[in-house]
Protein backbone atom coordinates (compact mmCIF):
# COMPACT_ATOMS: atom_id res chain seq x y z
CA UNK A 1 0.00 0.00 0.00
CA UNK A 2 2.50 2.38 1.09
CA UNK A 3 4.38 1.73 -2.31
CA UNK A 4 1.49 3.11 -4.21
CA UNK A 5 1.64 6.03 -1.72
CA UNK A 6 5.10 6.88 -2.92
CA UNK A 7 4.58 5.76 -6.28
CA UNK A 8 1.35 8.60 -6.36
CA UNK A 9 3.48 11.50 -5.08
CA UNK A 10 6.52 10.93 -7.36
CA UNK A 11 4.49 10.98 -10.16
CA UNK A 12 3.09 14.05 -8.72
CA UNK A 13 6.31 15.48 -8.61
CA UNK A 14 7.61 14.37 -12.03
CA UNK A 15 4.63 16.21 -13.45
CA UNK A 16 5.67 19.30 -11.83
CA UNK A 17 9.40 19.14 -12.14
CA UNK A 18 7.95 19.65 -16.40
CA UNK A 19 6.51 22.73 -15.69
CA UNK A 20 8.27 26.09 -16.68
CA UNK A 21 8.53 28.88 -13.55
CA UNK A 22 5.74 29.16 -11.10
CA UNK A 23 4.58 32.61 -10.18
CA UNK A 24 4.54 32.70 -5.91
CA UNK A 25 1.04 31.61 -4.92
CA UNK A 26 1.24 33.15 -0.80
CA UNK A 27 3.76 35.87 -1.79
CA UNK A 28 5.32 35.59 1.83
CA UNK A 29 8.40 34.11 3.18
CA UNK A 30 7.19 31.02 2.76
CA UNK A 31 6.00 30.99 -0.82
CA UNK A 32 8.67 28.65 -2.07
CA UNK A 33 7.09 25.82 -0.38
CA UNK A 34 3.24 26.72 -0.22
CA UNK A 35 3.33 27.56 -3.81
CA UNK A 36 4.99 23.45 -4.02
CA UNK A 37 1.85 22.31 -1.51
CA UNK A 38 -0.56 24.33 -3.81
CA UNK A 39 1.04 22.26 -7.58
CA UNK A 40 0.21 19.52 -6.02
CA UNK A 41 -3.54 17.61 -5.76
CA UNK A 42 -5.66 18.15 -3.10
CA UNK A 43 -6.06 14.61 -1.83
CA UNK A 44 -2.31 14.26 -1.71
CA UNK A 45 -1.92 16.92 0.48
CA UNK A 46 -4.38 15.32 3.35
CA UNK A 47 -3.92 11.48 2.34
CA UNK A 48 -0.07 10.79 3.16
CA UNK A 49 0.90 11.51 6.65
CA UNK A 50 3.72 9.24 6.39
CA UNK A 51 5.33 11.23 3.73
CA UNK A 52 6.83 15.28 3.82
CA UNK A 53 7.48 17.63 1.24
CA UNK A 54 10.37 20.10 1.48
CA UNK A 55 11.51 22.50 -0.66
CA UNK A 56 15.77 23.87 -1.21
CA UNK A 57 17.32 26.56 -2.93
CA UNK A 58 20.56 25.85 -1.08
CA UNK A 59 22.06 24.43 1.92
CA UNK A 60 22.29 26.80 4.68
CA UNK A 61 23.76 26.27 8.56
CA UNK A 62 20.61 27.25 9.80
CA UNK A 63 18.90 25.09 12.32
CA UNK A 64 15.62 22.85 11.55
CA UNK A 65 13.64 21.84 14.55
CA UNK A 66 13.05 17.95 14.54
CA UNK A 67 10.79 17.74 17.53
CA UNK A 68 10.34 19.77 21.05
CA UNK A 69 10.38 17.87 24.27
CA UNK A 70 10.84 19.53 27.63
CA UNK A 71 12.90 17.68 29.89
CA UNK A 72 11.85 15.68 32.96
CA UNK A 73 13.30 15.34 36.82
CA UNK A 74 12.51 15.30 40.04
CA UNK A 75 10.85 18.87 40.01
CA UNK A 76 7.78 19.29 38.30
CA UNK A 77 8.93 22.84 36.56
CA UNK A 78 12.39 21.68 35.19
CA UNK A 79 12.59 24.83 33.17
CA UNK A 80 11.53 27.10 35.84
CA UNK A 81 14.56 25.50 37.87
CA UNK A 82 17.26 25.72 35.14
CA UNK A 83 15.99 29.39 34.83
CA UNK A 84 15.90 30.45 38.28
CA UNK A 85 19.20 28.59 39.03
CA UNK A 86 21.35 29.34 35.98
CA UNK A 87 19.52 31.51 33.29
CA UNK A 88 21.48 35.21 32.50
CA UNK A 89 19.74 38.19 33.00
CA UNK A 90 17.32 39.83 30.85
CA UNK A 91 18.82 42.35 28.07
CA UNK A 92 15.93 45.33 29.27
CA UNK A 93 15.49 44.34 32.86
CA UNK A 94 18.84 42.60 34.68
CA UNK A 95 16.62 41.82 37.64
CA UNK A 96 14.57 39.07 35.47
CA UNK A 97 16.19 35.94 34.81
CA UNK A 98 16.04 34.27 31.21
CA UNK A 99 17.71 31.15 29.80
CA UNK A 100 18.42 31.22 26.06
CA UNK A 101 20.92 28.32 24.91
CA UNK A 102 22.01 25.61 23.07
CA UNK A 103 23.54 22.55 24.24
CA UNK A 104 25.60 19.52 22.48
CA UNK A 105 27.22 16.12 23.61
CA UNK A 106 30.56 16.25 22.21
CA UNK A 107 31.77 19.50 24.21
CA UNK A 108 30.50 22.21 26.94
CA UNK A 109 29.47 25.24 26.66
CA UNK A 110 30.37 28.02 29.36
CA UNK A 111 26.95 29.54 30.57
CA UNK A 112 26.76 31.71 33.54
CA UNK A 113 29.56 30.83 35.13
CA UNK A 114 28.95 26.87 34.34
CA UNK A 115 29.55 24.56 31.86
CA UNK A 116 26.42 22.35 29.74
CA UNK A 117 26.84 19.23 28.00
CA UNK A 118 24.29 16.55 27.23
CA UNK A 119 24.87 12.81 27.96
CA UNK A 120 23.42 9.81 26.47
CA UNK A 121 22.94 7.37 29.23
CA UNK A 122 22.17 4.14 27.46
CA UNK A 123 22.11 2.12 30.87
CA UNK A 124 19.51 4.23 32.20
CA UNK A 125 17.90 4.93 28.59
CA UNK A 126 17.93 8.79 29.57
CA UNK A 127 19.81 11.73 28.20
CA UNK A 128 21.14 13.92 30.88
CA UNK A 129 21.91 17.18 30.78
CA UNK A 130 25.30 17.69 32.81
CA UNK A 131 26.07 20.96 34.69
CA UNK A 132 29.77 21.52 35.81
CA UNK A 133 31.86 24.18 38.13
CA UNK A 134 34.71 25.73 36.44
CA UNK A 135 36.71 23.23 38.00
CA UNK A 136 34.96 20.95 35.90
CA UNK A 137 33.18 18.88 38.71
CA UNK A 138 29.63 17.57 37.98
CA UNK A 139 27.17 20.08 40.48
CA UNK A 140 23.77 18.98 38.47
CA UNK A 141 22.41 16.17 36.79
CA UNK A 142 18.64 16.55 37.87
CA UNK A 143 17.24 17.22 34.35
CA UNK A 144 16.92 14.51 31.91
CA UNK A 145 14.49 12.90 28.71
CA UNK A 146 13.88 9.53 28.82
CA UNK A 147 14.12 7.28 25.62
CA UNK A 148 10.67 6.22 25.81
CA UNK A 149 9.22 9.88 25.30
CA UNK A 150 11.69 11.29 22.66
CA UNK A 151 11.21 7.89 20.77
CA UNK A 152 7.75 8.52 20.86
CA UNK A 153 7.75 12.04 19.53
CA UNK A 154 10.14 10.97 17.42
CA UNK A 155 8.08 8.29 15.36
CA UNK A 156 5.94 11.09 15.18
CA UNK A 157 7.79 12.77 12.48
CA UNK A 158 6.85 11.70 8.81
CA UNK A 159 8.88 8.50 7.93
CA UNK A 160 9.67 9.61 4.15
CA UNK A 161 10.68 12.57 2.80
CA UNK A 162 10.75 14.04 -0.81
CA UNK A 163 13.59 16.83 -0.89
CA UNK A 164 12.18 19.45 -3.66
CA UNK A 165 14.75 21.07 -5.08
CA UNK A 166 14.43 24.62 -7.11
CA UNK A 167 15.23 27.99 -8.57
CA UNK A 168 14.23 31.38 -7.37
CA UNK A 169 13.60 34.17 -9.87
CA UNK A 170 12.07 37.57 -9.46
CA UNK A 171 10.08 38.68 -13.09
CA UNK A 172 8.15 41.61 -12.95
CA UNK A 173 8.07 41.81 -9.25
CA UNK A 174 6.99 38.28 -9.29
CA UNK A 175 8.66 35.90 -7.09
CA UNK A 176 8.92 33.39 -9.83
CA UNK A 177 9.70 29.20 -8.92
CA UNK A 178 11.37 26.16 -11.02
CA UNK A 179 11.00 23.03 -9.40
CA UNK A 180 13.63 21.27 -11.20
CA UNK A 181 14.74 18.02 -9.03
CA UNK A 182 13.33 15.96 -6.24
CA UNK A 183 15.16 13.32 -3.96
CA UNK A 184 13.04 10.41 -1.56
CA UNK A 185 14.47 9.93 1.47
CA UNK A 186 13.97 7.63 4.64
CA UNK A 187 14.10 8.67 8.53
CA UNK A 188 17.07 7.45 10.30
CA UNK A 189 15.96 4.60 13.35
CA UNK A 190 16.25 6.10 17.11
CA UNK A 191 19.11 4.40 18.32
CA UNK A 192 21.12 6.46 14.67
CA UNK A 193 18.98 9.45 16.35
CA UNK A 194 21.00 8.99 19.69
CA UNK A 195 24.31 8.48 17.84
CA UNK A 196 23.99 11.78 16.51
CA UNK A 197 23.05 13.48 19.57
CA UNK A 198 26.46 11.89 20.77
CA UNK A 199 28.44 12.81 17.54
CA UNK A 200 27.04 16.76 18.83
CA UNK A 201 24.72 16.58 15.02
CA UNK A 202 21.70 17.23 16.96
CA UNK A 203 21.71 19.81 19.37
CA UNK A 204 19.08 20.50 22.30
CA UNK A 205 17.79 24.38 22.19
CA UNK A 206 16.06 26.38 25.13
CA UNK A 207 13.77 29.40 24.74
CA UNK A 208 12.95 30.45 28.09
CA UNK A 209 11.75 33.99 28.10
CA UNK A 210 9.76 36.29 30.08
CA UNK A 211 6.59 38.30 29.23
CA UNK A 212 7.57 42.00 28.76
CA UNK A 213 3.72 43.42 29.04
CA UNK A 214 0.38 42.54 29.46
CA UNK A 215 -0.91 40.47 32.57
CA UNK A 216 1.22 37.95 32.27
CA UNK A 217 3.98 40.48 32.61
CA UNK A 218 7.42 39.72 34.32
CA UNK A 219 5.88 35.69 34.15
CA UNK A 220 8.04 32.35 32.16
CA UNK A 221 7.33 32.46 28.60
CA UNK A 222 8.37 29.39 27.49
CA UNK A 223 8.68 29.42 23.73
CA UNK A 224 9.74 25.43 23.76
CA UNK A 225 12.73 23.39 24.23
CA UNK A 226 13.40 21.74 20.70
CA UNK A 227 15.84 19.31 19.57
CA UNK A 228 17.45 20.61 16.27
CA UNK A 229 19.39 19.85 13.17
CA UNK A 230 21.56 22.23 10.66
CA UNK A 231 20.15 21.89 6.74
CA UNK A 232 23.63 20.54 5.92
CA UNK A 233 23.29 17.85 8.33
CA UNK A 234 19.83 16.54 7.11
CA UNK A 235 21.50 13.54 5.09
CA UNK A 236 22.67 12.48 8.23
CA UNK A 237 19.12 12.00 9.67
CA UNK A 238 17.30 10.99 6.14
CA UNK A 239 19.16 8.24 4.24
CA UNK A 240 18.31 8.54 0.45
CA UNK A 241 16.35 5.81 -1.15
CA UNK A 242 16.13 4.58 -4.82
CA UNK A 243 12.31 4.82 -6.22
């Protein structure tokens, strides 16, 4: 079944990748792929969850979110604690706290006076993140994400992916589109997940800020915790597959 699926798409894609330029159908920042979305038919749009569409000009080092999870511990409000205990103060008021940072495996980085790493524990099936003094002694290893619930919002992502790849042009004023080329590709297992997390491919972001106005004012805005990927890095987590 799932053969037809992909069988569908790419000849959705193959009719499309004929076409001449496109002329922008959202004219917005994200017109390169909603004008793709909008080529293609309806029902293929709503039918496939197992299968994403994504759309290149170029490889940038920009990072791609692959799915948010906040971590766990003993504490109910592990991001209040990390905030109140370690977050930097806030650019327009030093007496708030905020805690804006991203954190890898394969080295620290110095953060208020501490250094951050993350650690794949496979004997506890957790990944920890590590706090260290200067001296380089462990003082905090209370937050963590178990296996179980990053697996899980892991398997949420679409399995396949069809890589989309085009020219920009501007005509008239036009943002104009080619879609010349297009690539299937398969998600990576979860234990090759963790191995990247190790190798420092995947990264773990926080967004803690704080509301500036309105009645939440002064309160944790919490804009998400995400674990992220560069664009360049994207083989790494989708190995290509022959249709």
């Amino acid at each position: 079944m799932f053969k037809e699926e992909i069988i569908k798409l790419n000849n959705e894609l193959k009719r499309i990748k004929e076409l001449n330029y496109i002329s922008d159908t959202r004219n917005n920042r994200a017109g390169l792929e909603k004008t793709l979305y909008d080529l293609v038919s309806p029902h293929l749009k709503t039918e496939y969850k197992t299968i994403a569409l994504k759309v290149k000009t170029n490889w940038t080092s920009n990072y791609l979110t692959i799915f948010n999870a906040t971590p766990e511990g003993k504490e109910s409000n592990q991001i209040k604690r990390l905030r109140d205990k370690y977050g930097e103060p806030e650019s327009f008021d030093s007496r708030r706290k905020v805690f804006n940072n991203s954190i890898q495996a394969n080295y620290s980085k110095f953060i208020n006076g501490k250094l951050f790493k993350l650690s794949v524990n496979y004997s506890k099936s957790k990944i920890f993140l590590e706090i260290f003094n200067k001296d380089y002694v462990l003082v905090d290893c209370k937050s963590y994400w178990n296996f179980k619930t990053l697996e899980a919002s892991y398997n949420k992502r679409a399995k396949y992916l069809f890589l989309v790849r085009a020219w920009e042009k501007k005509e008239n004023k036009t943002r104009m589109y080619k879609y010349y080329d297009y690539s299937l590709y398969k998600l990576v297992d979860f234990k090759e997940f963790l191995n990247l997390i190790e190798e420092g491919v995947v990264r773990v972001t926080f967004r803690v800020n704080i509301f500036k106005k309105g009645p939440k004012e002064g309160k944790i805005c919490d804009k998400g915790t995400s674990f992220e990927i560069q664009e360049l890095d994207l083989n790494k987590l989708y190995k290509k597959v022959e249709i």
